[in-house]
N, C-alpha and C. Protein backbone atom coordinates (compact mmCIF):
# COMPACT_ATOMS: atom_id res chain seq x y z
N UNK A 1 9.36 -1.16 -16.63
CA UNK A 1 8.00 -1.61 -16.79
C UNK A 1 7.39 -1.87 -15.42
N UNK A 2 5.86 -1.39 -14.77
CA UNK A 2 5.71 -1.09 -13.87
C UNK A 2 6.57 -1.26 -12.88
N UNK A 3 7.02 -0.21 -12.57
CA UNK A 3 7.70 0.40 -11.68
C UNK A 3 7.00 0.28 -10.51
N UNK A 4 5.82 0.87 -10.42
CA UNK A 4 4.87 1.18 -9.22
C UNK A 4 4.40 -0.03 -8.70
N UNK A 5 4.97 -1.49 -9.28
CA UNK A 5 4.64 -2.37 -8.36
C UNK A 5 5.88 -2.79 -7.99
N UNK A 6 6.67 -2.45 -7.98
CA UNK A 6 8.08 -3.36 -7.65
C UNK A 6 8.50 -3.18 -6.06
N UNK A 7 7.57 -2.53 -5.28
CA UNK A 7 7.74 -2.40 -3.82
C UNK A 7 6.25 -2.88 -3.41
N UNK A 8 5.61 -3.43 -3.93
CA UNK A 8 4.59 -4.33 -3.18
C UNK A 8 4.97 -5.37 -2.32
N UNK A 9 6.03 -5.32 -1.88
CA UNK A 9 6.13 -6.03 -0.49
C UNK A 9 5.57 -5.31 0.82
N UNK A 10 5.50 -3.50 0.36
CA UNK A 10 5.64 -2.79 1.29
C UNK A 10 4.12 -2.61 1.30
N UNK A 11 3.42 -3.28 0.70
CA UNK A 11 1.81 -2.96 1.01
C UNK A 11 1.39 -4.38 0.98
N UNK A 12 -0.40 -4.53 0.78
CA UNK A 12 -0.93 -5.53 0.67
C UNK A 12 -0.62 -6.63 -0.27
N UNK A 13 -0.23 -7.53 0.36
CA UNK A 13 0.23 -8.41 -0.93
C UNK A 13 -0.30 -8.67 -2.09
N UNK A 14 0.52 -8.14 -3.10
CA UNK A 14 0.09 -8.88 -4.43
C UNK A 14 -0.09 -10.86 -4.96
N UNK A 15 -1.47 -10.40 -5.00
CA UNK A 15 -1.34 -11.84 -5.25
C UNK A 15 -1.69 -12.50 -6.39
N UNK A 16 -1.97 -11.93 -7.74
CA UNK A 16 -2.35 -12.64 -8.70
C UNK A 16 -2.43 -11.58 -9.92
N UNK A 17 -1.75 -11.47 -10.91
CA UNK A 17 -2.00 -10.50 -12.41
C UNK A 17 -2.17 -11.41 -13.36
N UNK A 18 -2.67 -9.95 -14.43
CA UNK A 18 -2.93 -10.30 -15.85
C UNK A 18 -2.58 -9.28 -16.76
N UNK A 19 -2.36 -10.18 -17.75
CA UNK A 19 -1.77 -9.43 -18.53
C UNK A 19 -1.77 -10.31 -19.82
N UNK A 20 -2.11 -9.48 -21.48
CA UNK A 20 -2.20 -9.91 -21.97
C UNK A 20 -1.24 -10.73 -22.88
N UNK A 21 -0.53 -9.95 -23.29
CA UNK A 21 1.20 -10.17 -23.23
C UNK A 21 2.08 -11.43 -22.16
N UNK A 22 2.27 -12.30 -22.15
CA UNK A 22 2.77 -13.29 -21.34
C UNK A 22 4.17 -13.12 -21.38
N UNK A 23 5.12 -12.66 -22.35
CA UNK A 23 6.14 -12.10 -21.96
C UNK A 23 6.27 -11.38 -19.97
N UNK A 24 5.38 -10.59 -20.13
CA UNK A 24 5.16 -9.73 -18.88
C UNK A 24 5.19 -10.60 -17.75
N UNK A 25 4.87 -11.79 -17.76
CA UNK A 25 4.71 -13.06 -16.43
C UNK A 25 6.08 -13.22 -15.68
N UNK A 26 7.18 -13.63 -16.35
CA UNK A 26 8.76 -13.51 -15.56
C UNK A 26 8.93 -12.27 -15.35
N UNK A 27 8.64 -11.16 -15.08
CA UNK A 27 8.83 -9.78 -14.89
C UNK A 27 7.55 -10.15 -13.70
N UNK A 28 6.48 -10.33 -13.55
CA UNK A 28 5.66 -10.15 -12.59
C UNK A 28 6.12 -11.32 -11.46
N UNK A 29 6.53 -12.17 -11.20
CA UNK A 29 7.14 -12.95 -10.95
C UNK A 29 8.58 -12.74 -10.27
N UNK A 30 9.21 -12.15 -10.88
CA UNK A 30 10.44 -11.89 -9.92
C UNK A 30 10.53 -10.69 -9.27
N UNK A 31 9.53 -10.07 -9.86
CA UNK A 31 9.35 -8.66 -8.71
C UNK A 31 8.80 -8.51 -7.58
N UNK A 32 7.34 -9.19 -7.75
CA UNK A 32 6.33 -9.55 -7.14
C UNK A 32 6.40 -11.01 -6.20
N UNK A 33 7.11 -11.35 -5.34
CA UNK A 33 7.43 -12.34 -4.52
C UNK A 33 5.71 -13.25 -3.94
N UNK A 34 5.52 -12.17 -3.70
CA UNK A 34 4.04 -12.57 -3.17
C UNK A 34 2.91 -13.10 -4.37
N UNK A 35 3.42 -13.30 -5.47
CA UNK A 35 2.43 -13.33 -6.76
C UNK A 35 2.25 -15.02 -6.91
N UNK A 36 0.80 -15.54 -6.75
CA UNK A 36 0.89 -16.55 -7.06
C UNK A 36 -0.06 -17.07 -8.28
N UNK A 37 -0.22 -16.22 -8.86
CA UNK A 37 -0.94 -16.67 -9.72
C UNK A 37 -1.11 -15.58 -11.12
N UNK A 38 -0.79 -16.02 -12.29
CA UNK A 38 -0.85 -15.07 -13.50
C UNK A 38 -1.90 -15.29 -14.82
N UNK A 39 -2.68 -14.84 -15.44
CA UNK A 39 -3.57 -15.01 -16.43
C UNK A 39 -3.78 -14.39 -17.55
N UNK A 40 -3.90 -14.84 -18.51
CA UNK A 40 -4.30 -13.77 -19.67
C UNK A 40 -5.98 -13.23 -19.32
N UNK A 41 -6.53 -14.02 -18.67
CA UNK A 41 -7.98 -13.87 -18.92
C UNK A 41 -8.24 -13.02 -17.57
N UNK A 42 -8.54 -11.61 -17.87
CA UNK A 42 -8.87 -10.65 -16.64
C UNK A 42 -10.15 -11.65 -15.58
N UNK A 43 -11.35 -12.39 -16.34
CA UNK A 43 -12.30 -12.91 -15.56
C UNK A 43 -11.74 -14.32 -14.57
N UNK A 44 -10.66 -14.60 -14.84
CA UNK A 44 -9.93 -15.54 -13.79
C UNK A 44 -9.89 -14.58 -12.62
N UNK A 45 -9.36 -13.66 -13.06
CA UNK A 45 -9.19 -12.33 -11.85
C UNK A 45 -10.43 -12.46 -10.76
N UNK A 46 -11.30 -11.82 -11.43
CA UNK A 46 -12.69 -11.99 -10.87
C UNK A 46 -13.41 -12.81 -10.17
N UNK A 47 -13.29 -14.13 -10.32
CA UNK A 47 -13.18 -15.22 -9.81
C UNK A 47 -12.52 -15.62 -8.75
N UNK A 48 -11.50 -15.22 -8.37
CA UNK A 48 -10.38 -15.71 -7.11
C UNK A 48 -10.80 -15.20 -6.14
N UNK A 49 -10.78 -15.81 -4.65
CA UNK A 49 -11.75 -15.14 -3.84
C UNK A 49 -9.91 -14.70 -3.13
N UNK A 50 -8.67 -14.74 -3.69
CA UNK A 50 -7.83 -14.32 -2.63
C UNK A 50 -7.61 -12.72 -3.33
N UNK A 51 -8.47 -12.47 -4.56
CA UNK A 51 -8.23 -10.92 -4.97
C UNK A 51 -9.27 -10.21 -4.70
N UNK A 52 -8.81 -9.06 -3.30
CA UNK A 52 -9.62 -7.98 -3.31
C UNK A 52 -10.20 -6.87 -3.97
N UNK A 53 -9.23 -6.51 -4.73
CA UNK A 53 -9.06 -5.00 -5.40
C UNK A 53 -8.38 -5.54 -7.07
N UNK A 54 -8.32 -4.86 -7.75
CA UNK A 54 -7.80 -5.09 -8.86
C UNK A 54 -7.29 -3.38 -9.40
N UNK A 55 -6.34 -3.12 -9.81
CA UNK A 55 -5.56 -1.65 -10.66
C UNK A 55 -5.83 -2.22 -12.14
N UNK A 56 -6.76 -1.13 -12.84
CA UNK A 56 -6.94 -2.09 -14.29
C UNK A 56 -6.36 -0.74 -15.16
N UNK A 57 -5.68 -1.38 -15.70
CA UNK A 57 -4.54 -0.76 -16.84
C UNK A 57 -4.95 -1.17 -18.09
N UNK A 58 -5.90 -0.39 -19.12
CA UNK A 58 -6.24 -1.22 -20.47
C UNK A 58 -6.46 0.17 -21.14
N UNK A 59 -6.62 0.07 -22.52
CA UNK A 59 -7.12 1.20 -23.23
C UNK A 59 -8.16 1.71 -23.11
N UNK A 60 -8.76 2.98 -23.27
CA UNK A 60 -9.72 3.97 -22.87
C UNK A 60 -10.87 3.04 -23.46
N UNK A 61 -11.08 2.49 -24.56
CA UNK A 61 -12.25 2.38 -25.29
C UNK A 61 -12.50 0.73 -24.43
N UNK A 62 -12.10 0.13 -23.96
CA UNK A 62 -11.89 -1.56 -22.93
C UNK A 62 -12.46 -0.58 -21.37
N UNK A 63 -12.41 0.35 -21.13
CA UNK A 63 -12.77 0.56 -19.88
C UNK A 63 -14.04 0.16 -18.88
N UNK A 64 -15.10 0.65 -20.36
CA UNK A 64 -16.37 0.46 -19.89
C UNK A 64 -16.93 -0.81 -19.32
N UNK A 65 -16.47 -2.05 -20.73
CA UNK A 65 -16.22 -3.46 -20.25
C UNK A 65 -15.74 -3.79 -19.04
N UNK A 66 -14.44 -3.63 -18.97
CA UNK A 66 -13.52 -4.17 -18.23
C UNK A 66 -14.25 -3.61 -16.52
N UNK A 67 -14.52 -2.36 -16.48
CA UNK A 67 -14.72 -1.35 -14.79
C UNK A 67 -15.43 -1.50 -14.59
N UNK A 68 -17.30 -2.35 -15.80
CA UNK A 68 -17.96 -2.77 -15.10
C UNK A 68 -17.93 -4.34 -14.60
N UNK A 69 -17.97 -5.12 -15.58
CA UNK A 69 -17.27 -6.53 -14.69
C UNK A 69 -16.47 -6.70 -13.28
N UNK A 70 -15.38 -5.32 -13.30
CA UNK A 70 -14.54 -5.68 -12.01
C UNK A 70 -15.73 -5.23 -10.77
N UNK A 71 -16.54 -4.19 -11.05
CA UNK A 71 -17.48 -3.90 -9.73
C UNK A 71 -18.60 -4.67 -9.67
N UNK A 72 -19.26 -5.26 -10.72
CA UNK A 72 -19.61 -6.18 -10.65
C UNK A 72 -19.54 -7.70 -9.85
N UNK A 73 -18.71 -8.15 -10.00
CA UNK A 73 -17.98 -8.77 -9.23
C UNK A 73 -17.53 -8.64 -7.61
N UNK A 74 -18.02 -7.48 -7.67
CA UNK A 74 -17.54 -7.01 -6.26
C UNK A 74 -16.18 -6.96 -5.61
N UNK A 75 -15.56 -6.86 -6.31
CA UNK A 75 -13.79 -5.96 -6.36
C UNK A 75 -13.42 -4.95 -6.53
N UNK A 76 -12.89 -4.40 -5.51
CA UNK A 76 -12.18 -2.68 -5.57
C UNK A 76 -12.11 -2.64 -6.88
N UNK A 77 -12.15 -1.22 -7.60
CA UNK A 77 -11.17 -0.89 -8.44
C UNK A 77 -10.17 -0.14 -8.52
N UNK A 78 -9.65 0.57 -8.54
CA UNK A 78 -8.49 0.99 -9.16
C UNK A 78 -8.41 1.77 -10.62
N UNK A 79 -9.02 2.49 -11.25
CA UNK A 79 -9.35 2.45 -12.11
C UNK A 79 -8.46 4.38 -12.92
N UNK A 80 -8.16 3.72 -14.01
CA UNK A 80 -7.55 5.06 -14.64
C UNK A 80 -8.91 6.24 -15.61
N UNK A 81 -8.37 7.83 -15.56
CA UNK A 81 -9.24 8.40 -16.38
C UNK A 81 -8.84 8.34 -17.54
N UNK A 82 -9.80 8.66 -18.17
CA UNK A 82 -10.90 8.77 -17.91
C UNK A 82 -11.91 7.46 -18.01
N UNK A 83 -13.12 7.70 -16.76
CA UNK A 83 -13.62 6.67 -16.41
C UNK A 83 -14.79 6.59 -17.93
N UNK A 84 -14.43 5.40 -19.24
CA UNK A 84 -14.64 5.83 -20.19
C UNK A 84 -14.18 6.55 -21.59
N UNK A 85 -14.49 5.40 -22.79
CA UNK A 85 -13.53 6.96 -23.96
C UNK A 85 -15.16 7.92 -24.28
N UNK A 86 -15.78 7.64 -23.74
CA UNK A 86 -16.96 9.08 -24.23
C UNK A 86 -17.75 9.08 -22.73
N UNK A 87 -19.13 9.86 -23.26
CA UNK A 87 -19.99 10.07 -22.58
C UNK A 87 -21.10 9.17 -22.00
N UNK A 88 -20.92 8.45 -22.71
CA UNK A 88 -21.84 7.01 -22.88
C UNK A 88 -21.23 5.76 -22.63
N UNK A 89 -19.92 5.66 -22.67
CA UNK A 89 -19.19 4.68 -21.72
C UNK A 89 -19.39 5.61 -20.07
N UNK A 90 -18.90 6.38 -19.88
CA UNK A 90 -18.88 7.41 -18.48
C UNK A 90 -19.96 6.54 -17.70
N UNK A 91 -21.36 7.61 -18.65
CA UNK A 91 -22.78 6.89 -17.90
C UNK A 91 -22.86 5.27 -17.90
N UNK A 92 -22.61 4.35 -18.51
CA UNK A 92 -22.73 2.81 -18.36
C UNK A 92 -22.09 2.77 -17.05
N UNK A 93 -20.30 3.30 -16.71
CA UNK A 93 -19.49 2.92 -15.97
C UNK A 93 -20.50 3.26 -14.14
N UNK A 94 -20.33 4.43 -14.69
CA UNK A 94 -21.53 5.43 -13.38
C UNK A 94 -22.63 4.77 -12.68
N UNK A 95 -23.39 3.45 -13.83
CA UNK A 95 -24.48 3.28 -13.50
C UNK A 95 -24.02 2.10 -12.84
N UNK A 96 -23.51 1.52 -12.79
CA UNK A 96 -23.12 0.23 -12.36
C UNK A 96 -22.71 0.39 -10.70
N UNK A 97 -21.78 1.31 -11.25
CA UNK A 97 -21.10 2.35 -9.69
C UNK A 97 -22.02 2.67 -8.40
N UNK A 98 -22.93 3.40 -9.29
CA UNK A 98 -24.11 3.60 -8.49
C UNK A 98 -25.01 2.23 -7.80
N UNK A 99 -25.34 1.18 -8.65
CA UNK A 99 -26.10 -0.02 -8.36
C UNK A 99 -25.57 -0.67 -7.62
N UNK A 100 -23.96 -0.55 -7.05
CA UNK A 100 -23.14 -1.41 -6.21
C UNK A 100 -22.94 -0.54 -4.65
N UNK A 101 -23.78 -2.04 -4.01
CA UNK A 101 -23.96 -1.47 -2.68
C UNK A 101 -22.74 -2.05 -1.27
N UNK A 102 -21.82 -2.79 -2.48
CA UNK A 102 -20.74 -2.57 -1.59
C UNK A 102 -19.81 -2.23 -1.52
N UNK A 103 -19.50 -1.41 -2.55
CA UNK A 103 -18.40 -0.44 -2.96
C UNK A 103 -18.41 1.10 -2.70
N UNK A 104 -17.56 1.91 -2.13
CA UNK A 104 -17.49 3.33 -1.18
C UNK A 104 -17.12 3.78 -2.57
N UNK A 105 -17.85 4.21 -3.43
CA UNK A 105 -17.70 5.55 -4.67
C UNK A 105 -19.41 5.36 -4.84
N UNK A 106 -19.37 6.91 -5.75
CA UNK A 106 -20.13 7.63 -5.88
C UNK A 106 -20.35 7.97 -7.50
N UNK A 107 -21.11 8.23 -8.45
CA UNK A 107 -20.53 8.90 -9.55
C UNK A 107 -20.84 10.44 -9.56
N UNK A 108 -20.32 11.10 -10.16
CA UNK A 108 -19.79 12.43 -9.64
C UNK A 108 -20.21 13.88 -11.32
N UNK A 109 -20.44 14.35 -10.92
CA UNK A 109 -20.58 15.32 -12.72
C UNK A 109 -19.04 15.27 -13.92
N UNK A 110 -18.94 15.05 -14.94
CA UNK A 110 -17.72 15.01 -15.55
C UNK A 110 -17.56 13.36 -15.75
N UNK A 111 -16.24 13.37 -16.09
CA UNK A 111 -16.04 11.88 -16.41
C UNK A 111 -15.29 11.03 -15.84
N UNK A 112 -15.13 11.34 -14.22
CA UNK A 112 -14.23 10.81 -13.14
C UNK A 112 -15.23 10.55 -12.44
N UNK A 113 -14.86 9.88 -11.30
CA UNK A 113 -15.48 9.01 -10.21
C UNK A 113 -14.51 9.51 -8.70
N UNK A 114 -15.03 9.93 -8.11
CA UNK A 114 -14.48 10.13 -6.71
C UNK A 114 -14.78 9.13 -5.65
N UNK A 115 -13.47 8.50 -4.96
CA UNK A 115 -14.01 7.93 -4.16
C UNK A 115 -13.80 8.58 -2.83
N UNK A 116 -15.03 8.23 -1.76
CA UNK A 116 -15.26 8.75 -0.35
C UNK A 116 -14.26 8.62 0.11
């Protein structure tokens, strides 16, 4: 179970997850040395001024919610495709993307997001 964080020593420190499942917390916790802080509630996330960026891992149809709040907020994202489960989550996600003037992406034709 994420695998792809279990060498975050070797990058920017991890410092705070969520997850809805609390099982998952002693697993984030002994992997994650640098982790000081865990939540069910993604908008705690949002809130912490020691989290830059956020990797958001949720189901396709939670995207739209979830990818605009995190840029909103003004936090990297990280974000899986598709950006959106339709065409109309896409454009919501896009528009937000677009309105944020301190974030380096673009929205792009299709249903991905490229960043510069």
């Amino acid at each position: 179970m994420f695998q792809c964080l279990s060498a975050a020593a070797e990058r920017r420190p991890t410092s705070a997850a969520c997850d809805s499942n609390t099982k998952a917390f002693d697993w984030f916790k002994a992997s994650i040395p640098t982790l000081d802080f865990v939540t069910t509630d993604y908008r705690e996330l949002l809130a912490r001024q020691d989290v830059d960026a956020i990797y958001c891992a949720v189901p396709h149809n939670l995207h739209a919610d979830f990818y605009c709040d995190i840029i909103r907020s003004g936090k990297h994202l990280l974000g899986e495709k598709p950006f959106g489960i339709d065409l109309k989550a896409n454009e919501e996600i896009t528009k937000v993307i677009a309105r944020s003037e301190s974030l380096p992406a673009k929205p792009t034709h299709g249903s991905s997001v490229f960043w510069e």
